[in-house]
PDB file of N, CA and C in Angstrom:
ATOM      1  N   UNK A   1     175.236 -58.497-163.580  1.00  0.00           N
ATOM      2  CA  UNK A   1     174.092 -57.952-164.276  1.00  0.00           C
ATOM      3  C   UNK A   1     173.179 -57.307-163.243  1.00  0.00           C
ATOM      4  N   UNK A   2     172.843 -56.083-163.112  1.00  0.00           N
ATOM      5  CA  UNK A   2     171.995 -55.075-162.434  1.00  0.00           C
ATOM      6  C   UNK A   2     170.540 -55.544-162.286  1.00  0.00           C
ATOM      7  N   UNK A   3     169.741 -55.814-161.515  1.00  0.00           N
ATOM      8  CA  UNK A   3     168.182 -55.625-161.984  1.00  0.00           C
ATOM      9  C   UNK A   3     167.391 -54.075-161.525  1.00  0.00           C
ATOM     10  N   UNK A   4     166.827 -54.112-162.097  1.00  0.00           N
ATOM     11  CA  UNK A   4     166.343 -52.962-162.120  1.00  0.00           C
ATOM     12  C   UNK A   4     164.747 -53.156-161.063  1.00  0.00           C
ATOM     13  N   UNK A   5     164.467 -52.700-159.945  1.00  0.00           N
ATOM     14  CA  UNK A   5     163.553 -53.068-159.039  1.00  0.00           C
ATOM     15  C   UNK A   5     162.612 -52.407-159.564  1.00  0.00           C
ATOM     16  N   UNK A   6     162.010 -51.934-160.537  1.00  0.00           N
ATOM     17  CA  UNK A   6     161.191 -51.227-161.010  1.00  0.00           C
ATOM     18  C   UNK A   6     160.639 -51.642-162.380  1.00  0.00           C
ATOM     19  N   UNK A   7     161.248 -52.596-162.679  1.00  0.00           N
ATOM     20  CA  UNK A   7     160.839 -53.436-164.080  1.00  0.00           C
ATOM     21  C   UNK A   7     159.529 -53.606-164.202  1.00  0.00           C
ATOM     22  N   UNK A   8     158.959 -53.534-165.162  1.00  0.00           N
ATOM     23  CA  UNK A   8     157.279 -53.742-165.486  1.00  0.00           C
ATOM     24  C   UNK A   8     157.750 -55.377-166.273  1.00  0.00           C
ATOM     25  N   UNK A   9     156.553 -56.223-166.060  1.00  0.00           N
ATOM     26  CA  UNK A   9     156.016 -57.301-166.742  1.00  0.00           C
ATOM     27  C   UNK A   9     155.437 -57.099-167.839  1.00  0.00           C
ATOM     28  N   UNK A  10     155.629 -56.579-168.776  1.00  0.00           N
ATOM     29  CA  UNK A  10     154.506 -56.301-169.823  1.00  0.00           C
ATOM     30  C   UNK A  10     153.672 -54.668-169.367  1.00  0.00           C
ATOM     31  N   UNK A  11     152.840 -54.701-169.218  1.00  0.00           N
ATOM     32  CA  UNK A  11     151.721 -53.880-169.103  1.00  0.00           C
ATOM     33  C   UNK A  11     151.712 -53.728-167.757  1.00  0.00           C
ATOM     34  N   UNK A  12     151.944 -55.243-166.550  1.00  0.00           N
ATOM     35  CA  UNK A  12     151.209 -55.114-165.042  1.00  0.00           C
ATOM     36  C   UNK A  12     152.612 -54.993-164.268  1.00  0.00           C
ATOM     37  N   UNK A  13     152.829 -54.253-163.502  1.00  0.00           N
ATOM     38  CA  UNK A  13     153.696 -54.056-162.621  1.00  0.00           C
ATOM     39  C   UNK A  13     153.915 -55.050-161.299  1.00  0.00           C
ATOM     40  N   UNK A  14     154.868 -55.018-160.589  1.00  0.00           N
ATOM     41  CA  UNK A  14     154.835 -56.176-159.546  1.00  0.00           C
ATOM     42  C   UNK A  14     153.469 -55.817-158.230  1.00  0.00           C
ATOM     43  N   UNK A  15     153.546 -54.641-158.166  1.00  0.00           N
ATOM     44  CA  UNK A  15     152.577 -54.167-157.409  1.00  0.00           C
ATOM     45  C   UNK A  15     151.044 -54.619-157.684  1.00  0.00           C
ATOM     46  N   UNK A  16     151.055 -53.951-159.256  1.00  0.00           N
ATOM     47  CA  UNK A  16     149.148 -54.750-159.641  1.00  0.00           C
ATOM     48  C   UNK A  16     149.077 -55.881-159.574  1.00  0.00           C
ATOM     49  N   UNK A  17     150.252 -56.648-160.138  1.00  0.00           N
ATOM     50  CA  UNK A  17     150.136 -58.097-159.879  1.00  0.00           C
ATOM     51  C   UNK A  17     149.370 -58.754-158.116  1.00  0.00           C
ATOM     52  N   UNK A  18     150.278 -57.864-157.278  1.00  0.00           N
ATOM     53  CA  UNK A  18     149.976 -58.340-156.185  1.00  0.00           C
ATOM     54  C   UNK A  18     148.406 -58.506-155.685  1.00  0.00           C
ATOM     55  N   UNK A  19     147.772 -56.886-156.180  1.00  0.00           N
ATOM     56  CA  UNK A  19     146.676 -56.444-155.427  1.00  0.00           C
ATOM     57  C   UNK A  19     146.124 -57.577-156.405  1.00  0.00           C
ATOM     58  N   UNK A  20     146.105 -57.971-157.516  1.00  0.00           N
ATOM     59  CA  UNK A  20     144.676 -59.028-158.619  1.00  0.00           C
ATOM     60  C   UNK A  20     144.832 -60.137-157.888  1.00  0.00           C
ATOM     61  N   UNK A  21     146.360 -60.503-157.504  1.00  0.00           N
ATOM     62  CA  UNK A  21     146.064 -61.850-156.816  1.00  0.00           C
ATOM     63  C   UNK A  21     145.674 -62.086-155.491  1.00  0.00           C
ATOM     64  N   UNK A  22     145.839 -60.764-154.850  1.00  0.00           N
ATOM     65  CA  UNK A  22     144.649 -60.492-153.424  1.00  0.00           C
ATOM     66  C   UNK A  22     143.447 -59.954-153.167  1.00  0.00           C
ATOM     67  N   UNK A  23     143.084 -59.923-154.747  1.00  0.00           N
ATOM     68  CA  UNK A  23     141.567 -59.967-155.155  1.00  0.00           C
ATOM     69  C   UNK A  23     141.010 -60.967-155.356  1.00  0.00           C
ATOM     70  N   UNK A  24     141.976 -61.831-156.464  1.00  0.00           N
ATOM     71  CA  UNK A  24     141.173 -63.563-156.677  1.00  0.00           C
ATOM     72  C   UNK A  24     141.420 -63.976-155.339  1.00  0.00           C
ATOM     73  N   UNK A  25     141.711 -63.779-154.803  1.00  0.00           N
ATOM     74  CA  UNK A  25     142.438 -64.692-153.197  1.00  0.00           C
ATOM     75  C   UNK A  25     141.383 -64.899-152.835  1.00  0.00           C
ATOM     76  N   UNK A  26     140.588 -63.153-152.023  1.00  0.00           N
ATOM     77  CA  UNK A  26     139.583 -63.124-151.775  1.00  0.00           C
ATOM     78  C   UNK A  26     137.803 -63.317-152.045  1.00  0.00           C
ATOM     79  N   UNK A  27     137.855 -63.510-153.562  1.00  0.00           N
ATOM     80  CA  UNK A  27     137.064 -63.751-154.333  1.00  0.00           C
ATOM     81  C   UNK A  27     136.820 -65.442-154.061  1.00  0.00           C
ATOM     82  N   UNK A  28     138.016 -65.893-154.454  1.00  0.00           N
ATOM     83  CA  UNK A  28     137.890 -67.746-153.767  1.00  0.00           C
ATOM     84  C   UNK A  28     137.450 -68.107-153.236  1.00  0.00           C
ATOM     85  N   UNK A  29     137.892 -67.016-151.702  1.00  0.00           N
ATOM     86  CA  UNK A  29     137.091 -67.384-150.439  1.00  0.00           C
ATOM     87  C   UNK A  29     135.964 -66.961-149.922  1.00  0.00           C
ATOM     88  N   UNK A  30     135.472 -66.003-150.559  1.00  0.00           N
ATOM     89  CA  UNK A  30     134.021 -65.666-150.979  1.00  0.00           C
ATOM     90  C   UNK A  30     133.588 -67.039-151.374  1.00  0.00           C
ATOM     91  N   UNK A  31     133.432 -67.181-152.303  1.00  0.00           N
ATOM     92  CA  UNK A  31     133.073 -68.369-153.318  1.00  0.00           C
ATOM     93  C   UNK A  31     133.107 -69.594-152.503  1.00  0.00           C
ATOM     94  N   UNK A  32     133.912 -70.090-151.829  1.00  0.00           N
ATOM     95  CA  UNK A  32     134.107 -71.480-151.282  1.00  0.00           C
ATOM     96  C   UNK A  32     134.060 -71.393-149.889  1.00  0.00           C
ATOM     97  N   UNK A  33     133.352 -69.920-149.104  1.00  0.00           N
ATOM     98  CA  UNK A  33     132.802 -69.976-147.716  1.00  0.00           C
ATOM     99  C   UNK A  33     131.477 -70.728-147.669  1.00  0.00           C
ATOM    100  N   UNK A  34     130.323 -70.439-148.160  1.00  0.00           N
ATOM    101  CA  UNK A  34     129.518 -71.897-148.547  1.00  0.00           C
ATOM    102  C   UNK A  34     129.804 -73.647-147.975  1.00  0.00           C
ATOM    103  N   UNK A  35     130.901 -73.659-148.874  1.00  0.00           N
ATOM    104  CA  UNK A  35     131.410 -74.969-148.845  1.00  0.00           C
ATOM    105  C   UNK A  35     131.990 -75.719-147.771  1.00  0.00           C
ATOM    106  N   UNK A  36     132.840 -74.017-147.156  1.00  0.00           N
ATOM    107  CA  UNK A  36     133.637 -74.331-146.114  1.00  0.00           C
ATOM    108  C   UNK A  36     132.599 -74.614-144.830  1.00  0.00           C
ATOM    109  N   UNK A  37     131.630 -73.476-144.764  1.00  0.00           N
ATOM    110  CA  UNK A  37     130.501 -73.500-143.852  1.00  0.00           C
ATOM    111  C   UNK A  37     129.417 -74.799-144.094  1.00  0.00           C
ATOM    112  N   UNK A  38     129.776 -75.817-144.325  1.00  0.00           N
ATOM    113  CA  UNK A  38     128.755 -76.748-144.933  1.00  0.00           C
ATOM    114  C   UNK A  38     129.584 -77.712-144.285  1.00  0.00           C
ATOM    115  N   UNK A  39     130.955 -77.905-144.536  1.00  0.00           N
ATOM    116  CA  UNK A  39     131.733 -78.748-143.905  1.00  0.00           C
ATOM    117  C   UNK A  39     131.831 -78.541-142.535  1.00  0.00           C
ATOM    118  N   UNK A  40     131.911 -77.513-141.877  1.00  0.00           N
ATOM    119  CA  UNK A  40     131.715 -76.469-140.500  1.00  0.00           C
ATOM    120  C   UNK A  40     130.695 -77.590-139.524  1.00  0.00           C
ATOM    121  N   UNK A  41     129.875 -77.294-140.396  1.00  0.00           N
ATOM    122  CA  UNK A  41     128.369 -77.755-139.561  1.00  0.00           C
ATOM    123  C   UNK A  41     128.575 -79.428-139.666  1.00  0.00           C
ATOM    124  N   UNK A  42     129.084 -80.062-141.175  1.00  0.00           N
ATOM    125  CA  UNK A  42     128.835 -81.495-140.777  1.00  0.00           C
ATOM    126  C   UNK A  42     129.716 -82.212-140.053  1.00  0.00           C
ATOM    127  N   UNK A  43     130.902 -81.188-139.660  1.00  0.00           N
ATOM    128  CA  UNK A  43     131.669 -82.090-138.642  1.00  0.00           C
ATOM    129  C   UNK A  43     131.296 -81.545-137.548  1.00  0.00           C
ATOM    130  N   UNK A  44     130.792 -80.762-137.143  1.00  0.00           N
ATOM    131  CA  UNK A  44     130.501 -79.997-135.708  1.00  0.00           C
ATOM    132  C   UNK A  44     129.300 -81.384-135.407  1.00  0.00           C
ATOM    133  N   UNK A  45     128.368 -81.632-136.566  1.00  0.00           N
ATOM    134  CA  UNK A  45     126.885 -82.165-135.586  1.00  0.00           C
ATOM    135  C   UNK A  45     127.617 -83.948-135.842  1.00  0.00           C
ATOM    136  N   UNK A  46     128.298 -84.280-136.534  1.00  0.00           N
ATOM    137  CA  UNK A  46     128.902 -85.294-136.875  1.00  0.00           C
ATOM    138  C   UNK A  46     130.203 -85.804-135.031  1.00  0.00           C
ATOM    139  N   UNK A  47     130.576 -84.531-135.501  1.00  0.00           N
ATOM    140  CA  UNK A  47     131.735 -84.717-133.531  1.00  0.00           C
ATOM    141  C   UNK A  47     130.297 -84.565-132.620  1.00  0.00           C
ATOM    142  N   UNK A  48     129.402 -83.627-132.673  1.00  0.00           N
ATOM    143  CA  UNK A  48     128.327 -83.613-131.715  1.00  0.00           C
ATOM    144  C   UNK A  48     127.592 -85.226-131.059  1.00  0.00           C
ATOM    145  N   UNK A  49     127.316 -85.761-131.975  1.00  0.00           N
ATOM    146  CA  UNK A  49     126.496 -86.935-132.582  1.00  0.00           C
ATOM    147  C   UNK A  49     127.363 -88.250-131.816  1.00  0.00           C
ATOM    148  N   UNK A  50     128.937 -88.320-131.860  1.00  0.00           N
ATOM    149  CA  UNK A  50     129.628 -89.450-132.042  1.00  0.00           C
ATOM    150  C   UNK A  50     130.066 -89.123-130.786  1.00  0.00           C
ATOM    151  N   UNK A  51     130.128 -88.100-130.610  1.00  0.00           N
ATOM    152  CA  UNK A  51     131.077 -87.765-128.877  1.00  0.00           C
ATOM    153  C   UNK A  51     129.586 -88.096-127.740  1.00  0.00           C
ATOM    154  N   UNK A  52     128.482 -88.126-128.225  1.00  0.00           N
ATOM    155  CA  UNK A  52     127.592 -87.877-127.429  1.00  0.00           C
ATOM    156  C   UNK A  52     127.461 -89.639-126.816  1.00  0.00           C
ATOM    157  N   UNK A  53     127.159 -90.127-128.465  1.00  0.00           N
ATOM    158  CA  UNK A  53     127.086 -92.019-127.945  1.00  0.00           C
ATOM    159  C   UNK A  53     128.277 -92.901-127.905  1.00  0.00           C
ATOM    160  N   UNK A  54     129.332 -92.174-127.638  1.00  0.00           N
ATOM    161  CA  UNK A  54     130.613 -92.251-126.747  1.00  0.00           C
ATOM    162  C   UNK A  54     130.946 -92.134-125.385  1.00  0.00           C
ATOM    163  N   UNK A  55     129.973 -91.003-124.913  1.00  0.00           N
ATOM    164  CA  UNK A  55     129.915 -90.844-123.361  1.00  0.00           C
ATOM    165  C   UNK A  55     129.196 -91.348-122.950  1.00  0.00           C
ATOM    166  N   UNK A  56     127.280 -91.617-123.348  1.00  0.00           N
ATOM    167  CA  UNK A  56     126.664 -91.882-122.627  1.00  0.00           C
ATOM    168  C   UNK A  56     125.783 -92.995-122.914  1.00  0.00           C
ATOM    169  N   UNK A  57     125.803 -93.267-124.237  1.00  0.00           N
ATOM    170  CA  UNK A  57     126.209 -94.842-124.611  1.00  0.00           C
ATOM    171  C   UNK A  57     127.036 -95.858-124.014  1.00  0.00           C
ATOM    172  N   UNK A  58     128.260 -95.147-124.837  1.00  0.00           N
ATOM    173  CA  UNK A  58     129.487 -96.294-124.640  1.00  0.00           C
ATOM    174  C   UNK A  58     130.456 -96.147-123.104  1.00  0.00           C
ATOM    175  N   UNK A  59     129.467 -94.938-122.038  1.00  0.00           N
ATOM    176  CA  UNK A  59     130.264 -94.799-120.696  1.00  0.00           C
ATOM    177  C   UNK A  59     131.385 -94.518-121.078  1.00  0.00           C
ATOM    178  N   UNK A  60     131.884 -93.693-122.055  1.00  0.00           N
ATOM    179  CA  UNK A  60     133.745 -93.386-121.729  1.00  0.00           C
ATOM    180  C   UNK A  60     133.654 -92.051-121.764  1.00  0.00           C
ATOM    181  N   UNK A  61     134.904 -91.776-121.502  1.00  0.00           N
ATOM    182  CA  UNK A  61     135.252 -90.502-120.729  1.00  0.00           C
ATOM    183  C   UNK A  61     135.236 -89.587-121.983  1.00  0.00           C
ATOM    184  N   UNK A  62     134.613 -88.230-122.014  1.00  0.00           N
ATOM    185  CA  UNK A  62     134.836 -87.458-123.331  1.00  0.00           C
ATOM    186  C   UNK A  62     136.333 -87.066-123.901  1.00  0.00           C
ATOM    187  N   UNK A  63     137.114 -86.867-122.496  1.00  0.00           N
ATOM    188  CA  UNK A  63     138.369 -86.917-123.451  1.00  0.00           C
ATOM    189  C   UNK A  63     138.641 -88.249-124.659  1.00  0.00           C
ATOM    190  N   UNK A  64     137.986 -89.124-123.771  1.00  0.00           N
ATOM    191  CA  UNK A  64     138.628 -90.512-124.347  1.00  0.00           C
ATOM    192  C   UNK A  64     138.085 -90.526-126.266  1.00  0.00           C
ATOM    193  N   UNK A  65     136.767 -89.541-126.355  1.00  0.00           N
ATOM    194  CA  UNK A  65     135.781 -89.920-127.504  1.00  0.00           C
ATOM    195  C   UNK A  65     136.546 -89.314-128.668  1.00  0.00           C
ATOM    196  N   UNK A  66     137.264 -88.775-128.626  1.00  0.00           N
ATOM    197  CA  UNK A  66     138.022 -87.455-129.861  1.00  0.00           C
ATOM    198  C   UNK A  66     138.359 -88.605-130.864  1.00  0.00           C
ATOM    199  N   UNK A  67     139.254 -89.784-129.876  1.00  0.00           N
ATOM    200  CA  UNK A  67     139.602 -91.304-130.695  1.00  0.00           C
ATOM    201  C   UNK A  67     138.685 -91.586-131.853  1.00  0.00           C
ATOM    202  N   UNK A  68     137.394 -91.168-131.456  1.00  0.00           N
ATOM    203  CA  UNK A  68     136.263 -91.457-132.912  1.00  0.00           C
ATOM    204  C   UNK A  68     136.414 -91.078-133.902  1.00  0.00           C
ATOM    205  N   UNK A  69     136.835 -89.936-133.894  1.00  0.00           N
ATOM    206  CA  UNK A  69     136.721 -88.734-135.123  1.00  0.00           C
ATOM    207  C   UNK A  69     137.091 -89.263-136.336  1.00  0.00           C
ATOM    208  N   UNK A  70     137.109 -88.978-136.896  1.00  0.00           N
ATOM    209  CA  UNK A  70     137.617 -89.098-138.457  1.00  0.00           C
ATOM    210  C   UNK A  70     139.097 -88.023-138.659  1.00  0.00           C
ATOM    211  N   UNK A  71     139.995 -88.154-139.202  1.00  0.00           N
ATOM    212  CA  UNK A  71     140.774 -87.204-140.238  1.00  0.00           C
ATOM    213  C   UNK A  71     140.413 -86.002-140.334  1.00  0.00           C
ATOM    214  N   UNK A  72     140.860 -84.998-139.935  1.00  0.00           N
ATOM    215  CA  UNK A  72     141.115 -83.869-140.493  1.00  0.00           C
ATOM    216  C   UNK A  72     139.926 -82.915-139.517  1.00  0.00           C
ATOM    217  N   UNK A  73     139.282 -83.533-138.502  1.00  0.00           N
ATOM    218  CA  UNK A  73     138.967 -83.097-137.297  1.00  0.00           C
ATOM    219  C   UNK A  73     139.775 -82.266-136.130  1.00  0.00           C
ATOM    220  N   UNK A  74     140.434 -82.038-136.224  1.00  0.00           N
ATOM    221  CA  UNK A  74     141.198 -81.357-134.966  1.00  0.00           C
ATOM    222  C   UNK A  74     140.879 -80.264-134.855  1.00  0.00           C
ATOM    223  N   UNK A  75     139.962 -79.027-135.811  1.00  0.00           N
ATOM    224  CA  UNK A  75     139.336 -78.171-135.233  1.00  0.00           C
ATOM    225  C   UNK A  75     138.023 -78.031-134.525  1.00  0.00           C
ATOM    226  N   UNK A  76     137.243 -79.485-134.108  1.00  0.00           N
ATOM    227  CA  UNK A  76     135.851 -79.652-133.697  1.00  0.00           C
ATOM    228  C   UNK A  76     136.659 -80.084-131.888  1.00  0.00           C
ATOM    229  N   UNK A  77     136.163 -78.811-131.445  1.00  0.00           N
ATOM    230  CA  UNK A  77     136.085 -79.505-130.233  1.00  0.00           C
ATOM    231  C   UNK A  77     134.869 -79.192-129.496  1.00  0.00           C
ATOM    232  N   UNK A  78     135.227 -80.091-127.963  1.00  0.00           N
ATOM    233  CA  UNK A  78     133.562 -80.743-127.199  1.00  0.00           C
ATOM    234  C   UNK A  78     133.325 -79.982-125.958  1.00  0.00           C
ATOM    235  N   UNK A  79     132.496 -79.874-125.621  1.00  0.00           N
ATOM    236  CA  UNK A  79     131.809 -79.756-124.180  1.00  0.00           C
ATOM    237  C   UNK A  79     130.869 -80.405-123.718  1.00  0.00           C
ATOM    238  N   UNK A  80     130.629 -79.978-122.293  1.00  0.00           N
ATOM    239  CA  UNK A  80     129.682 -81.483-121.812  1.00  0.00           C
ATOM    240  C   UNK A  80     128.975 -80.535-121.273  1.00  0.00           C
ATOM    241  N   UNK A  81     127.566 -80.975-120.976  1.00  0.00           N
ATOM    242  CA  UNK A  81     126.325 -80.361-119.709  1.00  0.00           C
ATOM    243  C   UNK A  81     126.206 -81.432-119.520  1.00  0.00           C
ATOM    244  N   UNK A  82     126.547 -82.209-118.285  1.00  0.00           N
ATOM    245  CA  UNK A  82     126.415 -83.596-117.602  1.00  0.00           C
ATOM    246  C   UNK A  82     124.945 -83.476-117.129  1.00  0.00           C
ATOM    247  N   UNK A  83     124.451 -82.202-116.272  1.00  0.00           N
ATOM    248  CA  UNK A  83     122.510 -82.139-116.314  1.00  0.00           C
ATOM    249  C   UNK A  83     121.701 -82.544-116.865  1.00  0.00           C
ATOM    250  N   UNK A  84     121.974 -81.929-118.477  1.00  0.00           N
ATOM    251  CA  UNK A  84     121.239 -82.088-119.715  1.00  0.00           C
ATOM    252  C   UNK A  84     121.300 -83.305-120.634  1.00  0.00           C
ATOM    253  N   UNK A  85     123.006 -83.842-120.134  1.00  0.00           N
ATOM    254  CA  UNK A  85     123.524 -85.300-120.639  1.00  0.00           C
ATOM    255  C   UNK A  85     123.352 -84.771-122.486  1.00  0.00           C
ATOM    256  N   UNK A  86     124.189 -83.488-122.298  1.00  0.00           N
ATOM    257  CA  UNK A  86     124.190 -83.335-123.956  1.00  0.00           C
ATOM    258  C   UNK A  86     125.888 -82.596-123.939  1.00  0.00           C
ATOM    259  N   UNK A  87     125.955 -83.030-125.037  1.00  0.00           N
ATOM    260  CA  UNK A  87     127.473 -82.571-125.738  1.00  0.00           C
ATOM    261  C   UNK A  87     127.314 -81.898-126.814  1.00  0.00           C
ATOM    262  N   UNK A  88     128.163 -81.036-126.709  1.00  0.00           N
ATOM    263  CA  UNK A  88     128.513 -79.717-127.796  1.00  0.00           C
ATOM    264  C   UNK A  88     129.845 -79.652-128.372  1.00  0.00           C
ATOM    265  N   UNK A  89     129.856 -80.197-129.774  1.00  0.00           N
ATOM    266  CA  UNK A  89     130.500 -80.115-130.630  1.00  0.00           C
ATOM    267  C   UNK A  89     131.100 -78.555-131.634  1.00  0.00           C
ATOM    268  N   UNK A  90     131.968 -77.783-131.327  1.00  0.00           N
ATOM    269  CA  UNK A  90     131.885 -76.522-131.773  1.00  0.00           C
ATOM    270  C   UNK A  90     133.778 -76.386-132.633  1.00  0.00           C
ATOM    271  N   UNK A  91     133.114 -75.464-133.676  1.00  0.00           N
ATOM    272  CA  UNK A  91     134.834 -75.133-133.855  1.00  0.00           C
ATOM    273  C   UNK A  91     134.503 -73.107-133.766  1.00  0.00           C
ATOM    274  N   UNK A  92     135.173 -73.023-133.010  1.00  0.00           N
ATOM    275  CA  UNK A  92     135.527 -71.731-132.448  1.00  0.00           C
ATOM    276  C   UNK A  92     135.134 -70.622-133.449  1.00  0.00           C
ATOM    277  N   UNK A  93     134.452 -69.629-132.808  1.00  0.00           N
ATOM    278  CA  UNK A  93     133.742 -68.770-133.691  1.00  0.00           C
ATOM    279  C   UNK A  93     133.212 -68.607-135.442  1.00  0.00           C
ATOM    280  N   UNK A  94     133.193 -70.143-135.039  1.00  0.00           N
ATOM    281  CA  UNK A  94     132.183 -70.856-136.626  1.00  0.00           C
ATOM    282  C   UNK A  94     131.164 -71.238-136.298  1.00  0.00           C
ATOM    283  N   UNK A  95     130.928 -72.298-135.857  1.00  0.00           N
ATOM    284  CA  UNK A  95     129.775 -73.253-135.608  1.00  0.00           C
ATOM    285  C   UNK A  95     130.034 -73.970-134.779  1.00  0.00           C
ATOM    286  N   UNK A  96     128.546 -74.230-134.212  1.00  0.00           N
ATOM    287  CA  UNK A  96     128.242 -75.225-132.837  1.00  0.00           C
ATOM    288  C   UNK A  96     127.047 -76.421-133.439  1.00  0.00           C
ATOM    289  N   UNK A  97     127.313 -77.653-132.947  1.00  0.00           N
ATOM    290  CA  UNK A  97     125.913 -78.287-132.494  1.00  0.00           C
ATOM    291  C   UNK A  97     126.019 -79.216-131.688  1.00  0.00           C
ATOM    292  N   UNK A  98     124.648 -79.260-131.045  1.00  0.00           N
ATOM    293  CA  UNK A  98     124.749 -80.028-129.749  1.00  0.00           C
ATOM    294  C   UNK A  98     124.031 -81.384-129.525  1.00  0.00           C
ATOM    295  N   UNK A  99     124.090 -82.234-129.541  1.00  0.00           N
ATOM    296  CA  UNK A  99     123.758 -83.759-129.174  1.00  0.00           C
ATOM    297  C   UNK A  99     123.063 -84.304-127.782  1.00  0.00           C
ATOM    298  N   UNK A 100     121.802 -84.592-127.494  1.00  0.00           N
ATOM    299  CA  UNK A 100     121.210 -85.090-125.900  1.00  0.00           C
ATOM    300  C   UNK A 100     121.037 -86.548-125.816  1.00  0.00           C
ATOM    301  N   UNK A 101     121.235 -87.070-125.165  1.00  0.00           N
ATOM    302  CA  UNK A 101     121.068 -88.342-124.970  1.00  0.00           C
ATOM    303  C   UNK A 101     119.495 -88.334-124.229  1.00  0.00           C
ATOM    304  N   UNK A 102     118.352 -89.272-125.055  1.00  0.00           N
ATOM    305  CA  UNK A 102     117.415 -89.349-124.872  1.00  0.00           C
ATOM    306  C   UNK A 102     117.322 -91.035-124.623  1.00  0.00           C
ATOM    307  N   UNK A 103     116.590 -90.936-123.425  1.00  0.00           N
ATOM    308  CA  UNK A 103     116.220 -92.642-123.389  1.00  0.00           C
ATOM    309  C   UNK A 103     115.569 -93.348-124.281  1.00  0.00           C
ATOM    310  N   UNK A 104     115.838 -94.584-125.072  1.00  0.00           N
ATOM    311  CA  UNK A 104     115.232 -95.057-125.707  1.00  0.00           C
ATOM    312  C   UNK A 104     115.475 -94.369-127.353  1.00  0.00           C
ATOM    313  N   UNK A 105     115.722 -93.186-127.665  1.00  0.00           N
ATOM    314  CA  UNK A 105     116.501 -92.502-129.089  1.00  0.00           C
ATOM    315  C   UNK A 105     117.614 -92.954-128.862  1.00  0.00           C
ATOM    316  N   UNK A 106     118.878 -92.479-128.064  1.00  0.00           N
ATOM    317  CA  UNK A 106     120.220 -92.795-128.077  1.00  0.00           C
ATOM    318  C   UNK A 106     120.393 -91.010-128.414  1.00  0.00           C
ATOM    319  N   UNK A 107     121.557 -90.750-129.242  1.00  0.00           N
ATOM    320  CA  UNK A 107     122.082 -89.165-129.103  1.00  0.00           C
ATOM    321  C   UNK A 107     121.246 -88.413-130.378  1.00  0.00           C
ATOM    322  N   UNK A 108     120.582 -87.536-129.670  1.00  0.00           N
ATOM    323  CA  UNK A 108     120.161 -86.652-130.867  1.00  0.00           C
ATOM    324  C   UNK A 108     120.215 -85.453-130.572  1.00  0.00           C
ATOM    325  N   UNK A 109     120.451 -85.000-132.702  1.00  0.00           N
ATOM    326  CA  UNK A 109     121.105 -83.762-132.625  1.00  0.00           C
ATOM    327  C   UNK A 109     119.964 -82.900-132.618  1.00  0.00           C
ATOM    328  N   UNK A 110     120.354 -81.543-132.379  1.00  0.00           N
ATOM    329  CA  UNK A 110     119.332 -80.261-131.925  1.00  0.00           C
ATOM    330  C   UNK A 110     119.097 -79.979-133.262  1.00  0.00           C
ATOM    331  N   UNK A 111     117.450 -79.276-133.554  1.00  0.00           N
ATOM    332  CA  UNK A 111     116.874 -78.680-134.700  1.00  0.00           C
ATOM    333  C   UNK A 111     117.906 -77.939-135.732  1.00  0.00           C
ATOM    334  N   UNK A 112     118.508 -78.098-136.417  1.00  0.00           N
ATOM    335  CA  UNK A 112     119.151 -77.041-137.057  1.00  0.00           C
ATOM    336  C   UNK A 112     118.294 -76.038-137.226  1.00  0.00           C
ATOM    337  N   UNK A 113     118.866 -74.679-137.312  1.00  0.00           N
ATOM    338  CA  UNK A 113     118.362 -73.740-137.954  1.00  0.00           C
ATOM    339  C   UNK A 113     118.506 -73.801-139.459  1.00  0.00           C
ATOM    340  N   UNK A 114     117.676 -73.201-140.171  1.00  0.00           N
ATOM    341  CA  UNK A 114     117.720 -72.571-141.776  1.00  0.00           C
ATOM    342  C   UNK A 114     117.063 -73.768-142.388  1.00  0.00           C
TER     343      UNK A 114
END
């Protein structure tokens, strides 16, 4: 039995089909960048926060602090300013926040913006 590569669905062709569903695609992710950017920030100041009274709290090594994290973390990663005794929690051209160890506070996070 032959198919015919040119068959219409009804009315929408395989082609329109494609472009509507790489319209809702994009529409989604419109819609649920918000959400995504909300999660962005609470694991960035959340890894910021926990990596900070991991190092200079709990004296261990920042590689050693990642062990804290929670699930589904593996895009938050850290940096250190050993000067400033603050850690920076960032996932790569999303979001950053950064954590100082203050005497007598313990790790706190920087002002958010907005």
């Amino acid at each position: 039995m032959a198919t015919n590569k040119n068959r219409r669905f009804g009315w929408l062709s395989r082609r329109t089909a494609l472009v509507l569903l790489a319209m809702a695609a994009v529409v989604a992710l419109w819609a649920w960048r918000g959400s995504l950017m909300s999660y962005a920030v609470t694991g960035t100041s959340y890894g910021a926060r926990v990596a900070c009274s991991c190092k200079y709290v709990g004296e261990r090594e920042l590689g050693d602090c990642k062990k804290d994290f929670e699930p589904g973390m593996e895009a938050v990663f850290l940096s250190e300013d050993a000067d400033a005794r603050s850690i920076t929690a960032y996932i790569p051209m999303v979001t950053s926040q950064t954590a100082t160890y203050r005497e007598g506070y313990g790790c706190v996070l920087e002002k958010w913006d907005g």
